[in-house]
Structure formats: C-alpha cells, structure tokens
Protein backbone atom coordinates (compact mmCIF):
# COMPACT_ATOMS: atom_id res chain seq x y z
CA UNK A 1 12.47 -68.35 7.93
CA UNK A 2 9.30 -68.14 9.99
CA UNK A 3 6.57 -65.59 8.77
CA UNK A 4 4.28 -66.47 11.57
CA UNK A 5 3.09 -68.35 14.62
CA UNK A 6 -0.24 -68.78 15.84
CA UNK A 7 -1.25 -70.45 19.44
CA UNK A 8 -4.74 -70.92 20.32
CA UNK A 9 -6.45 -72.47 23.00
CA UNK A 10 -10.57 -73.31 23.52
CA UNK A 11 -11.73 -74.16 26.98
CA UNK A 12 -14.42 -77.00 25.89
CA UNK A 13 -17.13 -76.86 28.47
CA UNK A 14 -17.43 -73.21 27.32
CA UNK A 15 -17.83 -74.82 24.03
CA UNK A 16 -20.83 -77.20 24.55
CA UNK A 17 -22.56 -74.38 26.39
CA UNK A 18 -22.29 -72.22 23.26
CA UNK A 19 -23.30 -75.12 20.87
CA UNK A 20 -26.32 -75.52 23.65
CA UNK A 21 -27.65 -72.38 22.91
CA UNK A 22 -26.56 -72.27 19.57
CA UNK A 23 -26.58 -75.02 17.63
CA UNK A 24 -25.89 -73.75 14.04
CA UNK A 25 -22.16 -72.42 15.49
CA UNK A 26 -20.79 -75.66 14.32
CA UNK A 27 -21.88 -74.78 10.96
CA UNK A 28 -20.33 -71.12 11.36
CA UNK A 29 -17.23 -73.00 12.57
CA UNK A 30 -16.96 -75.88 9.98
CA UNK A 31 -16.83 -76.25 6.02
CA UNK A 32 -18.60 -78.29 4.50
CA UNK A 33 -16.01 -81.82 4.46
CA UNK A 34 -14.98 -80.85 8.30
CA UNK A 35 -19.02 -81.11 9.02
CA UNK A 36 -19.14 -84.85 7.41
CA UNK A 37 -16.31 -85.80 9.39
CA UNK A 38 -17.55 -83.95 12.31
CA UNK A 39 -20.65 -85.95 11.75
CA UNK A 40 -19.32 -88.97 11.85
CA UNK A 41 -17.77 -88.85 14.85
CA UNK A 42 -19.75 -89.65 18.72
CA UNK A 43 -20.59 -87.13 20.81
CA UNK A 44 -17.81 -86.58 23.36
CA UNK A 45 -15.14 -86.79 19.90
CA UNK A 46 -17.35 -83.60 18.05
CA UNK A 47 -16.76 -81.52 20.81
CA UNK A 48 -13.09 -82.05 20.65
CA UNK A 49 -13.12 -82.18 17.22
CA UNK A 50 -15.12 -79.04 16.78
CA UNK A 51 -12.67 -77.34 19.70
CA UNK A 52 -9.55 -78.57 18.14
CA UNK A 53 -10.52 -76.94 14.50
CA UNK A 54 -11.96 -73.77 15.96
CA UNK A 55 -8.16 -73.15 18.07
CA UNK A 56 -6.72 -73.89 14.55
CA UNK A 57 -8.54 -71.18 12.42
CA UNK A 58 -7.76 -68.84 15.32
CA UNK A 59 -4.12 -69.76 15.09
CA UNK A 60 -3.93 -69.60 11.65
CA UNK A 61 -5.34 -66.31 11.52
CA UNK A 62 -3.28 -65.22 14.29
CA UNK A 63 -0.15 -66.36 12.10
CA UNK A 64 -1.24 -64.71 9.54
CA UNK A 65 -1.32 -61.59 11.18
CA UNK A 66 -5.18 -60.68 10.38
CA UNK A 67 -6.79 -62.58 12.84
CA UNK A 68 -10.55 -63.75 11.62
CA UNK A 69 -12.08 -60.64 9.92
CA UNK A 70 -12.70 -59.46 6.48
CA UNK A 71 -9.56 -60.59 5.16
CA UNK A 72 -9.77 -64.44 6.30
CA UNK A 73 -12.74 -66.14 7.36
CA UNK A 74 -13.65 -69.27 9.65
CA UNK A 75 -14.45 -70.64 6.29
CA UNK A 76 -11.78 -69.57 4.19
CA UNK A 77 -9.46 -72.22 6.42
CA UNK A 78 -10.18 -75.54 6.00
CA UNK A 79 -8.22 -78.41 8.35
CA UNK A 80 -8.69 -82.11 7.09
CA UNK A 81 -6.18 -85.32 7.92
CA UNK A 82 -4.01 -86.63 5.58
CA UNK A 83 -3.58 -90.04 4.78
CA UNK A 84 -1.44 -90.86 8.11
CA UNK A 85 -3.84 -88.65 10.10
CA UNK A 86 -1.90 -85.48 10.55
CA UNK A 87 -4.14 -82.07 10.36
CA UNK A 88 -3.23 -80.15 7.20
CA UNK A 89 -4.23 -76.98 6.33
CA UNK A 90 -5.79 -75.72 3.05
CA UNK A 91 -6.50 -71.80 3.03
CA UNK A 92 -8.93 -70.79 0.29
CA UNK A 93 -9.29 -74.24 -1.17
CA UNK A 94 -5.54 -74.58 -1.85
CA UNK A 95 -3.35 -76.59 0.40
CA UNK A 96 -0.50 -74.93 2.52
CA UNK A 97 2.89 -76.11 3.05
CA UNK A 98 2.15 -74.78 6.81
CA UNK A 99 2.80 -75.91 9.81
CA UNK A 100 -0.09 -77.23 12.11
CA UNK A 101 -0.47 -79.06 15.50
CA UNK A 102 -3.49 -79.81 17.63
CA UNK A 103 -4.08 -81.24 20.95
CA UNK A 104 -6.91 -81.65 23.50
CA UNK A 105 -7.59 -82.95 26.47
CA UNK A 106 -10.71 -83.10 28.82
CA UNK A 107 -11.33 -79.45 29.31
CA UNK A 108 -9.19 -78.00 26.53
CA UNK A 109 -8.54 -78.20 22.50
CA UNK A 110 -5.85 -76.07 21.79
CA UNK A 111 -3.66 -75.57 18.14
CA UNK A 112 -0.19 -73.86 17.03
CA UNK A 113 0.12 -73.24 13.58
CA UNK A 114 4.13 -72.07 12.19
CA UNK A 115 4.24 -70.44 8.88
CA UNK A 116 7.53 -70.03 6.90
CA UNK A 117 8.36 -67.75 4.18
C-alpha cells in the first residue's frame, strides 16, 4: 500500500545562477558523503548531480507529507548509489526500503520518490 509519492522537478540554469551567487548552497543542499561524490565529479556532472539530489529531498519530503521544515531537513535525507548505481535513500542515517528515481536532462533534474506502508 502506498503511503506517499513525491515528484519534484529543478530547472538547472536556475540552479548554477543560485550556486553563482551563492556558493555555500551546495553545502546547505548536500551531506557530507553526497559532497565527496559531488566533488569528484566535473563541472557540467555537479550541476546535475547537485539538481538531481536537491528534486529528491523535495520529493521525499513531499512524500512524506511535511515537506522540508522543522520536521525533516535537507540534511536529514541522504541519497547515495548502491553497488549497481541505483539512488537509495537513507533518512536520518538509516536506510529506507523507499522508492526513488531520478532523471535529468540539459535544462532539468527532476526525482519521484514512492513510499509504501
């Protein structure tokens, strides 16, 4: 049975011009094992990287019916690959049996998270 769905979508030229004017965003955005990835990556990949977990938290929170607020942070939600590369989701350092998905293309990140009961 489905508790919740989230949909999210970030336009990513939008994006850089935030992270232009302020660069510590990613850091408001990212924990701290998203920023080494996040790191790691070139230029063109962190913005869709950054894009594609910033739609995620959103969704999440949307699914989980708070939205991002005092009862679940940007940093409370944590997205990392698993070993075949598929996003999964940990939510206050535990790991969630939810569902997400994330896409992006030139202009646009976007993410869908599905939570059961």
């Amino acid at each position: 049975m489905i508790k919740g769905i989230g949909l999210d979508i970030v336009e990513l030229p939008r994006l850089k011009n935030i992270i232009t004017r302020t660069p510590r965003f990613v850091n408001k955005v990212l924990t701290m094992r998203e920023y080494e990835i996040y790191q790691s990556l070139k230029p063109h990949r962190q913005l869709e990287f950054l894009g594609g977990r910033f739609a995620a938290k959103e969704a999440y929170a949307k699914a989980l019916g708070t939205g991002i607020g005092e009862h679940c942070r940007l940093h409370d939600i944590e997205i990392i690959a698993n070993d075949l590369g598929a996003p999964v989701l940990y939510f206050c350092n535990e790991l969630t049996s939810d569902f997400i998905s994330i896409t992006h293309t030139e202009k646009y990140a976007a993410a869908q998270v599905i939570i059961l009961v």
